[in-house]
Protein backbone atom coordinates (compact mmCIF):
# COMPACT_ATOMS: atom_id res chain seq x y z
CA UNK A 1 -142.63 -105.03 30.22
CA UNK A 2 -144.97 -107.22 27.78
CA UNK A 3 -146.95 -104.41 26.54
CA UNK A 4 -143.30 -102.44 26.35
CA UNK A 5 -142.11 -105.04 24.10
CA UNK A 6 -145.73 -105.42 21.85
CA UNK A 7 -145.76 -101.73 21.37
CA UNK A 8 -142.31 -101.69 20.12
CA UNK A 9 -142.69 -104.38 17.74
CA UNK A 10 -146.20 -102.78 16.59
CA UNK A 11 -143.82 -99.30 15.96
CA UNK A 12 -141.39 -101.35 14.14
CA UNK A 13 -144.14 -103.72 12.10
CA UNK A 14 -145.44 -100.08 10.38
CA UNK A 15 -142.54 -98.52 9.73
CA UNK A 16 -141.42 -98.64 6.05
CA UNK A 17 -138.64 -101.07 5.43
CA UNK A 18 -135.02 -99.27 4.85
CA UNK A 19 -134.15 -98.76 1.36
CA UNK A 20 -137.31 -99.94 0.01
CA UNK A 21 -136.62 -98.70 -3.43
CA UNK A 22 -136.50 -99.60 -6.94
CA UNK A 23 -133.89 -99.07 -9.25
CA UNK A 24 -133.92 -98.86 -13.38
CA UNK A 25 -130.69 -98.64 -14.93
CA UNK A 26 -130.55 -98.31 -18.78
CA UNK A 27 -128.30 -100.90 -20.30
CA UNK A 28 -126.25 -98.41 -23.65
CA UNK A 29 -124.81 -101.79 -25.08
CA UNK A 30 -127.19 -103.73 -24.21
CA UNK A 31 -130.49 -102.42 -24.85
CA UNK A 32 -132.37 -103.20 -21.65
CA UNK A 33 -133.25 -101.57 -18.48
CA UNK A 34 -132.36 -103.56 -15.90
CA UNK A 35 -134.67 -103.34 -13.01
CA UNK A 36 -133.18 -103.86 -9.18
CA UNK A 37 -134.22 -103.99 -5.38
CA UNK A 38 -132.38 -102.04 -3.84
CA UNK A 39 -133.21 -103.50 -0.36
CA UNK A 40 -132.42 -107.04 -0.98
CA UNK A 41 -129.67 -105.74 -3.73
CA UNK A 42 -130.83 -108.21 -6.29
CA UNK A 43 -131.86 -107.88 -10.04
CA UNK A 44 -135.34 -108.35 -10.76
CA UNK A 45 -136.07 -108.40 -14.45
CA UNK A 46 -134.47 -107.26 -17.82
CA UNK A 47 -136.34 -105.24 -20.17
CA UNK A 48 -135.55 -105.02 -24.00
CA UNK A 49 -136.01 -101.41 -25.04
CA UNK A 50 -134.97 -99.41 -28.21
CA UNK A 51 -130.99 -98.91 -29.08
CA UNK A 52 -128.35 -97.29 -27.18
CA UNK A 53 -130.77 -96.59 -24.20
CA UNK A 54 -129.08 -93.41 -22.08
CA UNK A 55 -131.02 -90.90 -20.50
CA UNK A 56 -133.78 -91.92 -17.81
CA UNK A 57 -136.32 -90.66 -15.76
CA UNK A 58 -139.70 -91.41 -14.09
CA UNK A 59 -143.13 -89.55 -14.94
CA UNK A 60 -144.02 -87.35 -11.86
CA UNK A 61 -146.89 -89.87 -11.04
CA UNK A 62 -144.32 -92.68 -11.03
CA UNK A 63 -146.54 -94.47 -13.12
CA UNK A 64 -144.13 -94.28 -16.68
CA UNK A 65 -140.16 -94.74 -16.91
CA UNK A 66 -138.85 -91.95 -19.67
CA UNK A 67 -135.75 -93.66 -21.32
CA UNK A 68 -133.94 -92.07 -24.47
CA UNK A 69 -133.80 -94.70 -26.95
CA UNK A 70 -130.45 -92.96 -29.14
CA UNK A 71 -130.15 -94.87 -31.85
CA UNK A 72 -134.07 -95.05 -32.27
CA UNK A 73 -134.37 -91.16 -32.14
CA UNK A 74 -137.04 -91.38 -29.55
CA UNK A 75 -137.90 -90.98 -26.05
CA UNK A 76 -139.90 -94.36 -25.29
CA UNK A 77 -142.23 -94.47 -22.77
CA UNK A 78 -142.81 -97.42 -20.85
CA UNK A 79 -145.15 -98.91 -18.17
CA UNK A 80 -143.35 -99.39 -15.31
CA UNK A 81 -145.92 -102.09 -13.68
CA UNK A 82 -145.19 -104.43 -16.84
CA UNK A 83 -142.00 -103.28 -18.70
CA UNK A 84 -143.84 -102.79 -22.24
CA UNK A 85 -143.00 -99.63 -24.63
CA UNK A 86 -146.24 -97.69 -24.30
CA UNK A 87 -145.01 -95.18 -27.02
CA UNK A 88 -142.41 -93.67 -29.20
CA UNK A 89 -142.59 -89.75 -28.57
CA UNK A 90 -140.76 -87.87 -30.85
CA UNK A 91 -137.97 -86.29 -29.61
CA UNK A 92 -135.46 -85.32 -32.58
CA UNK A 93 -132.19 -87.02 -33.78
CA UNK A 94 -130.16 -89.02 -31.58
CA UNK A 95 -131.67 -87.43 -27.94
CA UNK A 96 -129.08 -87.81 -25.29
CA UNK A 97 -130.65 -86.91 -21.67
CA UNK A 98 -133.11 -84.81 -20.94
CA UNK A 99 -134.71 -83.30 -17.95
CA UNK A 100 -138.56 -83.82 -17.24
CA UNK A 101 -140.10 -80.36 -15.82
CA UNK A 102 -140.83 -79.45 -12.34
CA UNK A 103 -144.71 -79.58 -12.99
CA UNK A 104 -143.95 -82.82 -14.56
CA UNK A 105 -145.63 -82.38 -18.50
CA UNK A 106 -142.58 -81.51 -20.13
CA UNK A 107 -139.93 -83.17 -21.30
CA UNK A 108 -136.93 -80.71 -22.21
CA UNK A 109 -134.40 -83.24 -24.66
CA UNK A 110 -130.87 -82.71 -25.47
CA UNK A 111 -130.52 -84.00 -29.33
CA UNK A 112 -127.16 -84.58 -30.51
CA UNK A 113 -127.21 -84.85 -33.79
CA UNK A 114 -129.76 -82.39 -34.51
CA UNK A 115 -127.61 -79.28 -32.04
CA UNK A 116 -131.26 -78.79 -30.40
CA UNK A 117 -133.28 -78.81 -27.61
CA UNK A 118 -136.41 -80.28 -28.69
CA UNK A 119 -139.63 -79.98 -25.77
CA UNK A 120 -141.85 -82.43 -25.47
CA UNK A 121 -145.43 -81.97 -24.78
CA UNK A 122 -146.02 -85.54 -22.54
CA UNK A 123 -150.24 -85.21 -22.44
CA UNK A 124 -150.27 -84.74 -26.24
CA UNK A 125 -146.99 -86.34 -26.72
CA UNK A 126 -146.05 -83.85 -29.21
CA UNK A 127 -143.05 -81.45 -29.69
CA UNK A 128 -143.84 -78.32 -28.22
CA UNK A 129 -141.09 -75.69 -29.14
CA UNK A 130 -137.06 -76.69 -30.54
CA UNK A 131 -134.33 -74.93 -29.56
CA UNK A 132 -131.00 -74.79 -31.84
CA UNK A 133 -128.06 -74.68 -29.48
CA UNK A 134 -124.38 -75.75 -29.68
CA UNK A 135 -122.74 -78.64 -31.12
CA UNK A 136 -122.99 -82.00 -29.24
CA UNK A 137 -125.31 -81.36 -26.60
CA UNK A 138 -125.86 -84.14 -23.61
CA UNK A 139 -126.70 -82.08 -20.81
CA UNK A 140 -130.31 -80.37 -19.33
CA UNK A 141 -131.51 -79.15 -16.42
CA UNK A 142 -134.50 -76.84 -15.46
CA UNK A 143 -133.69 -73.92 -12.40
CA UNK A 144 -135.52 -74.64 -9.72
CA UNK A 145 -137.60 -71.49 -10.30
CA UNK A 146 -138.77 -72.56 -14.09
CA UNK A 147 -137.20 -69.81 -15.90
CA UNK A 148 -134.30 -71.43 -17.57
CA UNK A 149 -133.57 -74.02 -19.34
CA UNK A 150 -129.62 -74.83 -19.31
CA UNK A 151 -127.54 -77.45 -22.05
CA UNK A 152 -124.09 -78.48 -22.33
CA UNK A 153 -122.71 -78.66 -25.94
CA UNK A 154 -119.71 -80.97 -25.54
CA UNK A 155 -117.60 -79.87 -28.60
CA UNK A 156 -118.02 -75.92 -28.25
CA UNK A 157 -117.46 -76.00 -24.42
CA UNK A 158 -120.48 -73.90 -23.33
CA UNK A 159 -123.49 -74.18 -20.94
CA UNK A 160 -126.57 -72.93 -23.30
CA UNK A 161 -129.10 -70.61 -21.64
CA UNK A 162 -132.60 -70.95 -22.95
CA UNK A 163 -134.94 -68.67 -21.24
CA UNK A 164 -138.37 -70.23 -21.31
CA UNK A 165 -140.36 -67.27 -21.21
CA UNK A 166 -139.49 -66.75 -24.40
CA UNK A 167 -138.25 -70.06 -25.88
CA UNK A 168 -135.21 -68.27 -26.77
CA UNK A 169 -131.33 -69.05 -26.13
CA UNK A 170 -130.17 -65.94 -24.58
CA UNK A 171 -126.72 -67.07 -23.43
CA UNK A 172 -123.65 -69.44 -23.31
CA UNK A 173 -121.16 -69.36 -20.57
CA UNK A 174 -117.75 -70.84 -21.39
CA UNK A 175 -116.86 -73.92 -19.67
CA UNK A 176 -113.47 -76.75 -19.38
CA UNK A 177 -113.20 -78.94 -22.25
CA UNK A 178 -116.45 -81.31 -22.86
CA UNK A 179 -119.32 -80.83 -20.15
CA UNK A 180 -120.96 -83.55 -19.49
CA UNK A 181 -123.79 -82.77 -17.06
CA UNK A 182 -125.49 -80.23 -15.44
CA UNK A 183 -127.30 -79.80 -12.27
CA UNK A 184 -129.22 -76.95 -10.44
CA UNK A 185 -128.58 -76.78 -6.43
CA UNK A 186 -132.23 -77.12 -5.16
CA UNK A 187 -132.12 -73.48 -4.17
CA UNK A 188 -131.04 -72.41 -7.71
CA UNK A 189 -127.92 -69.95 -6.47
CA UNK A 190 -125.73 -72.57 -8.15
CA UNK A 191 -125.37 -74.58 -11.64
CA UNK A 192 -122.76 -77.36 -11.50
CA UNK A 193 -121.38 -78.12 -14.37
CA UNK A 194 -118.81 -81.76 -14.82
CA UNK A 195 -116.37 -80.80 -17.63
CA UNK A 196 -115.35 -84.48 -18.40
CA UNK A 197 -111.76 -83.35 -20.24
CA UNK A 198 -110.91 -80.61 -18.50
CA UNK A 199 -111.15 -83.21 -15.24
CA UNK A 200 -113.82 -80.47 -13.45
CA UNK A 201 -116.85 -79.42 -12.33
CA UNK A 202 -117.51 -75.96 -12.58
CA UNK A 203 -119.65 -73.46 -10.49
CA UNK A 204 -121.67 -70.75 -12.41
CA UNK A 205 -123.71 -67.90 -11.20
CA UNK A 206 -127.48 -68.21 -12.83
CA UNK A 207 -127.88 -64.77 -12.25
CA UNK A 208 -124.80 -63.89 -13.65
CA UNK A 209 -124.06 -66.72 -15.97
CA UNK A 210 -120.31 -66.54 -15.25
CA UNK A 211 -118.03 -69.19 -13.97
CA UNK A 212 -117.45 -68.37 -10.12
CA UNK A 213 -115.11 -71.71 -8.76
CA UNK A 214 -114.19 -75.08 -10.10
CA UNK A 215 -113.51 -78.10 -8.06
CA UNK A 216 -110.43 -80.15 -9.16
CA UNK A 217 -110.01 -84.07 -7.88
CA UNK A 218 -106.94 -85.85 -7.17
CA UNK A 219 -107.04 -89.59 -6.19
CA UNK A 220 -103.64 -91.63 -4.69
CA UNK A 221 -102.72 -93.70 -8.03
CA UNK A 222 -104.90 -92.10 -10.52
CA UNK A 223 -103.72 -90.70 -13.36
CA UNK A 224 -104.89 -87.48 -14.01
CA UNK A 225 -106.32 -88.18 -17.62
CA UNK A 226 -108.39 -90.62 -15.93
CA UNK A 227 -110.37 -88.28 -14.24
CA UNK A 228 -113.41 -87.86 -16.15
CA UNK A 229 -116.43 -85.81 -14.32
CA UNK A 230 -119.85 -87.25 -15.32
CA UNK A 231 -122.71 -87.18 -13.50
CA UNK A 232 -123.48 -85.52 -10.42
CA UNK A 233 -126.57 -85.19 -7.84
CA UNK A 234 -127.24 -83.51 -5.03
CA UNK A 235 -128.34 -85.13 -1.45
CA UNK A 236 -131.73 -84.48 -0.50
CA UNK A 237 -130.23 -82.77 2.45
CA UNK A 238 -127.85 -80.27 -0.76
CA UNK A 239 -124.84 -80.88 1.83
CA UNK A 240 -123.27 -83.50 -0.51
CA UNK A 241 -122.92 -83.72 -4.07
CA UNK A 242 -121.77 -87.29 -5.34
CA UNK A 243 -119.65 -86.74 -8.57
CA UNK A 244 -119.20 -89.74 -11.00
CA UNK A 245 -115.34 -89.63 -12.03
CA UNK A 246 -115.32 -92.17 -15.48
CA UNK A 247 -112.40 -94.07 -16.04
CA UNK A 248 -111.24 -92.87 -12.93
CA UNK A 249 -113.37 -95.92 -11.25
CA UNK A 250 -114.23 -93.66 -8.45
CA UNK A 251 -117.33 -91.46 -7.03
CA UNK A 252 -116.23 -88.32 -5.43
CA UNK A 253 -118.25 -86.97 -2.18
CA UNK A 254 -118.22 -83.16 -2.35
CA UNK A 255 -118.77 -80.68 0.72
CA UNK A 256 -121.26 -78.38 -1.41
CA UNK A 257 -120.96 -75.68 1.45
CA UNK A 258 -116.69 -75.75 1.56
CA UNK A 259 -116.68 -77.25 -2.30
CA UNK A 260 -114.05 -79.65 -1.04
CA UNK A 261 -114.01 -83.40 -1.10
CA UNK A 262 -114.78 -85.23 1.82
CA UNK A 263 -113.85 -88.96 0.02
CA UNK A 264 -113.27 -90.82 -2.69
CA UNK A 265 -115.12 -94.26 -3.07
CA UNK A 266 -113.49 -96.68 -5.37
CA UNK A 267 -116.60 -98.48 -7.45
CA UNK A 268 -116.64 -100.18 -10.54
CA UNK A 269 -115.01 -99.01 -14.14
CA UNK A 270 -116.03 -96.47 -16.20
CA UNK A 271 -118.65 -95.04 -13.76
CA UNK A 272 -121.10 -92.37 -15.92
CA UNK A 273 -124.20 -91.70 -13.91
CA UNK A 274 -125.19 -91.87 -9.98
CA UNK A 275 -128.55 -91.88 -8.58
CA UNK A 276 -129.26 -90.86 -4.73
CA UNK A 277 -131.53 -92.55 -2.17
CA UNK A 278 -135.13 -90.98 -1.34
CA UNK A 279 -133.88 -90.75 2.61
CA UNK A 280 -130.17 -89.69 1.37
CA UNK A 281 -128.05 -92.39 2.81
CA UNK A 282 -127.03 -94.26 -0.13
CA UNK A 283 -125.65 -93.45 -3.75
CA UNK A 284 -126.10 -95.94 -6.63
CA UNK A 285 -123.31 -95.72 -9.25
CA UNK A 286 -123.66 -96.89 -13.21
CA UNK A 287 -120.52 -98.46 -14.06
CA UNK A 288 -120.35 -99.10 -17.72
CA UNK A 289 -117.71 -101.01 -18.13
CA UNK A 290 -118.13 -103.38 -15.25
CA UNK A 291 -121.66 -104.38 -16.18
CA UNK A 292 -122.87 -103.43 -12.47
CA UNK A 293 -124.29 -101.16 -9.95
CA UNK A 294 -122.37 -100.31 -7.17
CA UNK A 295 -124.38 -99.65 -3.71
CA UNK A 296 -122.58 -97.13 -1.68
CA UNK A 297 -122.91 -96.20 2.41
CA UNK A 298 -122.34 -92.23 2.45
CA UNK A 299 -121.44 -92.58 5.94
CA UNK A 300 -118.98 -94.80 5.61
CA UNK A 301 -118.21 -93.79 1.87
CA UNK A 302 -117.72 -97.72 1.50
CA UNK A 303 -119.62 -99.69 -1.76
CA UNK A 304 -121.85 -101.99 0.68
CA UNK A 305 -122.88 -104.05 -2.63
CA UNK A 306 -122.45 -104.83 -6.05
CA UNK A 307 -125.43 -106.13 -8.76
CA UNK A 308 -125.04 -107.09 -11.75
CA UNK A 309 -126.89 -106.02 -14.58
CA UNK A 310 -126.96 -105.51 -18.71
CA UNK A 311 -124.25 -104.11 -21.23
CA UNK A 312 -123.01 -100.64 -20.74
CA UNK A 313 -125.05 -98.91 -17.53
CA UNK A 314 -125.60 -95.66 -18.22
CA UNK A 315 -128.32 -93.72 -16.58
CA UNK A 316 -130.23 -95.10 -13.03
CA UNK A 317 -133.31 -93.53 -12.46
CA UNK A 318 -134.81 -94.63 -8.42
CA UNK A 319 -138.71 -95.37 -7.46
CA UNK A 320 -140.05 -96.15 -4.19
């Protein structure tokens, strides 16, 4: 019975502790990441960075946080182990999100004010190729299979193809008024697009580039006009996407196989960007008028905690 007991405790002494993760939300109004345990649901440390931070990302050796500083015109990179700005890379006018490669060493940037895509070399930290593409784009993802390159442009109401093989833009597929976001399933059949005025998100066809189904949301006491698709990622598992709503206040759970929603959790206001846990039991929302993080149980679909953090969370990238 002893040795029973021992050996259990020895199993449960090296396993890894349960949501042992960091999290790095960037702070629009107030120009700081704010950095969080996500076990202990605490914040750890605030970190001044350039103006109107947005987009973020880690470095494929987790080594570097990516953060589009807006108002700066860069993308800044910073050390993760002490919070310093490494560099400025240049990254056009105003970059919005971007979308960091699958073999990690490029940096694909949505620039709003210059209508571009601009590509970032990240071992010479140079621009590689720029793309013109429609007015307002926010945007980017990379297929799964490295071919394209896809951006919204918010004002024209398109999805931007850019074929990488030939650094051209090839395509634009029509979408509901001002998309938002974009986001590959992991087995590339499907490119979900959050139209934030036309209260969607839209399903296209990469191989056809054409609109196939849209999924519409309706929450008991929300005003329609209130329902503002953001961001959206998938669960490691691609069963569930989690759909930030905006002023709606509300994350969405979506079936991805049925493309119906399984719940509606109520989080904090304004809600832009979500971020998923590495073991896919917990989504982290951005709500940017609350000031906070919401911590949410996708069993339950219940927030299980609430941290606060800097002006105006925007983007949450997640480290182990």
């Amino acid at each position: 019975m002893m040795k029973a007991a021992l050996a259990g405790l020895a199993m449960v002494a090296g396993m890894p502790a349960l949501h042992a993760e960091t999290l790095y939300v960037s702070n629009e109004r107030g120009n700081s990441i704010s950095v969080i345990d996500a076990a202990s649901m605490t914040p750890l440390a605030t970190w001044p960075v350039g103006g109107r931070p947005r987009g973020i990302t880690l470095s494929l050796d987790g080594k570097y946080i990516l953060l589009c500083a807006s108002s700066d015109h860069a993308v800044q990179l910073i050390d993760r182990a002490t919070g310093k700005i490494i560099a400025d890379l240049p990254s056009g006018q105003d970059p919005e999100q971007f979308f960091l490669s699958r073999d990690g060493r490029t940096l694909f940037v949505a620039n709003e004010d210059d209508a571009a895509l601009t590509a970032i070399d990240l071992e010479s930290r140079t621009v590689a190729f720029q793309v013109d593409v429609g007015k307002e784009p926010e945007g980017v993802a990379q297929s799964p299979d490295g071919r394209w390159v896809v951006v919204t442009s918010e004002e024209d109401n398109v999805v931007n193809w850019i074929d990488l093989t030939t650094r051209m833009m090839v395509d634009a597929t029509e979408t509901d008024q001002r998309p938002r976001h974009v986001e590959f399933t992991a087995d590339g059949t499907q490119l979900w697009i959050a139209a934030e005025i036309g209260g969607t998100v839209q399903i296209a066809d990469p191989h056809t580039r054409k609109i196939t189904a849209a999924i519409r949301f309706a929450i008991a006491g929300v005003q329609d006009h209130l329902i503002l698709p953001c961001g959206i990622r998938f669960t490691p598992d691609g069963k569930t996407a989690i759909v930030a709503l905006g002023r709606a206040n509300h994350i969405a759970l979506v079936d991805v196989a049925t493309r119906t929603v399984r719940a509606y959790v109520p989080v904090g206001k304004r809600v832009w960007h979500v971020a998923i846990s590495a073991d896919g039991t917990r989504a982290y929302a951005a709500n940017g008028l609350s000031d906070s993080v919401s911590i949410v149980d996708l069993a339950s679909a219940k927030v299980v905690g609430t941290v606060p953090v800097g002006a105006g969370p925007w983007g949450i990238a997640v480290a182990p």
